[in-house]
Protein backbone atom coordinates (compact mmCIF):
# COMPACT_ATOMS: atom_id res chain seq x y z
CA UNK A 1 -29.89 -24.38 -57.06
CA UNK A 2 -31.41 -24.05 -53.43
CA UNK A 3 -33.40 -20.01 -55.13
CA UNK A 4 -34.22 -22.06 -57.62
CA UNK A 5 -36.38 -24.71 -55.34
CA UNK A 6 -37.32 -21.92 -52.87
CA UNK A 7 -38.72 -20.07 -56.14
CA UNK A 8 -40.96 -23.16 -57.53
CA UNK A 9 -42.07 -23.51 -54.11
CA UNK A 10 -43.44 -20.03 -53.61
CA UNK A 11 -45.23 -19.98 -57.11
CA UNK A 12 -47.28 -23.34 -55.79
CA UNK A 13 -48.47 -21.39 -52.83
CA UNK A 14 -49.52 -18.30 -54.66
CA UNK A 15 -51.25 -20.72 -57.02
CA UNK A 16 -52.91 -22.54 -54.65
CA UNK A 17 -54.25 -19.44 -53.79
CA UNK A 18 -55.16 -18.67 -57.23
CA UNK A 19 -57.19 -22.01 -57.80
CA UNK A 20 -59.04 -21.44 -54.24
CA UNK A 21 -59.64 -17.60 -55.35
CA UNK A 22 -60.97 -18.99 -58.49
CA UNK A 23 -63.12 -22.03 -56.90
CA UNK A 24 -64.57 -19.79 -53.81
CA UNK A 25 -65.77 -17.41 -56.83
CA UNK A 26 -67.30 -19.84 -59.17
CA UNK A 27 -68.98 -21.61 -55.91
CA UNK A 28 -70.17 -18.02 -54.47
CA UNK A 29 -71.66 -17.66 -58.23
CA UNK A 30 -73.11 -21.01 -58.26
CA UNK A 31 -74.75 -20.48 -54.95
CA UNK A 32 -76.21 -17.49 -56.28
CA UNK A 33 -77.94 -19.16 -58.78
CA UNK A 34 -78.59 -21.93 -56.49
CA UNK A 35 -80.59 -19.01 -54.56
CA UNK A 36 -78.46 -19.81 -51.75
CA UNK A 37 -77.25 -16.79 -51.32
CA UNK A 38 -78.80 -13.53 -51.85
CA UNK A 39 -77.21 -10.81 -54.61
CA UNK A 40 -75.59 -8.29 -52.54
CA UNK A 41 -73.73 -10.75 -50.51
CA UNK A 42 -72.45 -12.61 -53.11
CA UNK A 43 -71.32 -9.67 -55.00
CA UNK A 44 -69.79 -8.50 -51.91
CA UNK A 45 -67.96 -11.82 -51.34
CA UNK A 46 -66.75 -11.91 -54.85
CA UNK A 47 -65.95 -8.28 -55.09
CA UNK A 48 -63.62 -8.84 -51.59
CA UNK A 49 -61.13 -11.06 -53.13
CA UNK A 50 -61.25 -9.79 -56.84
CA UNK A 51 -58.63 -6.95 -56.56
CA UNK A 52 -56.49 -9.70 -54.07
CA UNK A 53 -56.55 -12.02 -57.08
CA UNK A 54 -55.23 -9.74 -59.32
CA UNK A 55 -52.38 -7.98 -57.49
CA UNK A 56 -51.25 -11.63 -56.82
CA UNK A 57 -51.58 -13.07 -60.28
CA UNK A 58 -49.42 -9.63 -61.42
CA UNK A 59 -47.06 -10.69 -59.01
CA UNK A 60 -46.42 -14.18 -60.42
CA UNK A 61 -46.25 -12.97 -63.61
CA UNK A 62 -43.76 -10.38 -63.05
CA UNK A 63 -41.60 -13.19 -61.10
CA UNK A 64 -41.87 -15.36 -64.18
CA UNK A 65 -40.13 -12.17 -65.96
CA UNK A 66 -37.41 -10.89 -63.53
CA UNK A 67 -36.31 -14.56 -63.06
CA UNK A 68 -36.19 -15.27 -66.91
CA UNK A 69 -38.64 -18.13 -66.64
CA UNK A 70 -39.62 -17.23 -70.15
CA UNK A 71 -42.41 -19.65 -71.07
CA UNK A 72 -44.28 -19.28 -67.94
CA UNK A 73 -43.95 -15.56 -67.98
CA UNK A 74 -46.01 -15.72 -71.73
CA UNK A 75 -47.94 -18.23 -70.42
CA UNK A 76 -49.50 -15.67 -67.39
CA UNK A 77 -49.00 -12.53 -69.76
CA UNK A 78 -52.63 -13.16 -71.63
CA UNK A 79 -54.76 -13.38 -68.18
CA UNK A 80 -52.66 -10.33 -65.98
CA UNK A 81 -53.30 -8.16 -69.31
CA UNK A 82 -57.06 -9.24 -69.60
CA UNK A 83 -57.23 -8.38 -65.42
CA UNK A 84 -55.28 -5.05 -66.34
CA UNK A 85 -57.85 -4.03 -68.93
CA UNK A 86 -60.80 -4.68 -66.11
CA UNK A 87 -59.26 -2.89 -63.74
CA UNK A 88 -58.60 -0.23 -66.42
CA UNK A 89 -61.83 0.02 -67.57
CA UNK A 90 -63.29 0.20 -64.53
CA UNK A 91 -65.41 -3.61 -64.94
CA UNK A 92 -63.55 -5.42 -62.18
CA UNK A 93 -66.21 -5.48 -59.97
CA UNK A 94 -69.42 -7.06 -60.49
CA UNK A 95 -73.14 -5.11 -59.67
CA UNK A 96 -75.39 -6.22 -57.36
CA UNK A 97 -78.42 -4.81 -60.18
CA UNK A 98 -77.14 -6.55 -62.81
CA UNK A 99 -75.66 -9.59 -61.51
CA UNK A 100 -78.11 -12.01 -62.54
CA UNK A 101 -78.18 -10.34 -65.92
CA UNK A 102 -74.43 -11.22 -66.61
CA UNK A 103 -74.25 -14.63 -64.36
CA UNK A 104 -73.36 -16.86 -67.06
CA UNK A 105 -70.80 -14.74 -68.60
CA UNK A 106 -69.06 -14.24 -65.07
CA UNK A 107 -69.42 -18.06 -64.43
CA UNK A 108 -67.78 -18.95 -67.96
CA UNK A 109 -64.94 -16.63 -67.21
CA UNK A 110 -64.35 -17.67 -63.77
CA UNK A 111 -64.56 -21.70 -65.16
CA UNK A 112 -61.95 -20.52 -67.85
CA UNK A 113 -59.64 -18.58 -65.20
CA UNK A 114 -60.07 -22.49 -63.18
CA UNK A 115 -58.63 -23.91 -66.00
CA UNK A 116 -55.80 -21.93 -67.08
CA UNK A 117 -54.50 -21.96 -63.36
CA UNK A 118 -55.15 -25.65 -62.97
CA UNK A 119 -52.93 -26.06 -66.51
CA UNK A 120 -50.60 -23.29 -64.66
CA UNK A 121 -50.40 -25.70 -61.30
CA UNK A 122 -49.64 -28.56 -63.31
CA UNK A 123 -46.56 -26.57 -65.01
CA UNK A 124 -45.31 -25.41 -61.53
CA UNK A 125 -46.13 -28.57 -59.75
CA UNK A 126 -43.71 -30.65 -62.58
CA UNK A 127 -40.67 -27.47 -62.08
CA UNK A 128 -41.27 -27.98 -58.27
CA UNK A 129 -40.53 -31.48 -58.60
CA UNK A 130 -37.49 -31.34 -61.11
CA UNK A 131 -35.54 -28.36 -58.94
CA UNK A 132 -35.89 -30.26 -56.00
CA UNK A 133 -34.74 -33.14 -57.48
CA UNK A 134 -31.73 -31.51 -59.35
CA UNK A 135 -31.48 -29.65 -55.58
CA UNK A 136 -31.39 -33.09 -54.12
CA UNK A 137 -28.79 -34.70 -57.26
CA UNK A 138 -26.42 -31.84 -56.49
CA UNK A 139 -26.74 -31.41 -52.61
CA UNK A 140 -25.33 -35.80 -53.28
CA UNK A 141 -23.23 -35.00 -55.87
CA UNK A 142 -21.34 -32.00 -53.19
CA UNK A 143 -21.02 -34.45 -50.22
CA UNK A 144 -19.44 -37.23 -52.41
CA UNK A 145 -16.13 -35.40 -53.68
């Protein structure tokens, strides 16, 4: 029971980093059409953590499948294949020539991406709480035999 808690507690800290990956992109895209920042740097900040963000988001997803945590594992599947296509295809990165061309497409899938890992932290954050209180039921149950 003690893998099972030490499991649930990983997958909140890779999707905490997730959710900040997710906000510190939407915000660098907001400040870019805040004119806050200029193109090039915000392309270069986004472009930084993009490939980051998607090795880690394979990684929970393939933990979701070698540990038979079904439900989550199909509930990652749909975003790690739409990241596997951009990185396929070569549209991973975003231009500095045409970033302000495709803003509000970037900025809708970014706010979408938010979303599904906020829904995603909720899921985790509810398993966190129910191993380590199943952890706690049976580590009470052991010492009272």
């Amino acid at each position: 029971m003690a893998w099972d808690l030490i499991f649930w507690v990983i997958c909140f800290f890779i999707n905490i980093a997730l959710l900040a990956s997710s906000f510190y992109q939407l915000i660098s895209l907001s400040d870019l059409e805040a004119d806050h920042l200029n193109p090039f740097e915000a392309t270069t900040r986004i472009n930084s953590i993009v490939l980051p963000e998607f090795l880690v988001q394979g990684f929970l997803c393939l933990s979701f499948l070698l540990t038979w945590h079904w439900f989550m594992f199909l509930f990652t599947v749909p975003i790690t294949a739409y990241h596997l296509m951009l990185y396929l295809n070569q549209k991973h990165l975003l231009d500095v020539t045409e970033i302000f061309r495709d803003l509000n497409t970037e900025k809708k899938y970014r706010f979408v991406k938010l979303a599904i890992y906020l829904l995603l932290f909720t899921v985790v954050l509810f398993r966190l709480v129910i191993s380590a209180f199943n952890s706690l039921h049976d580590e009470v149950d052991v010492h009272t035999y």
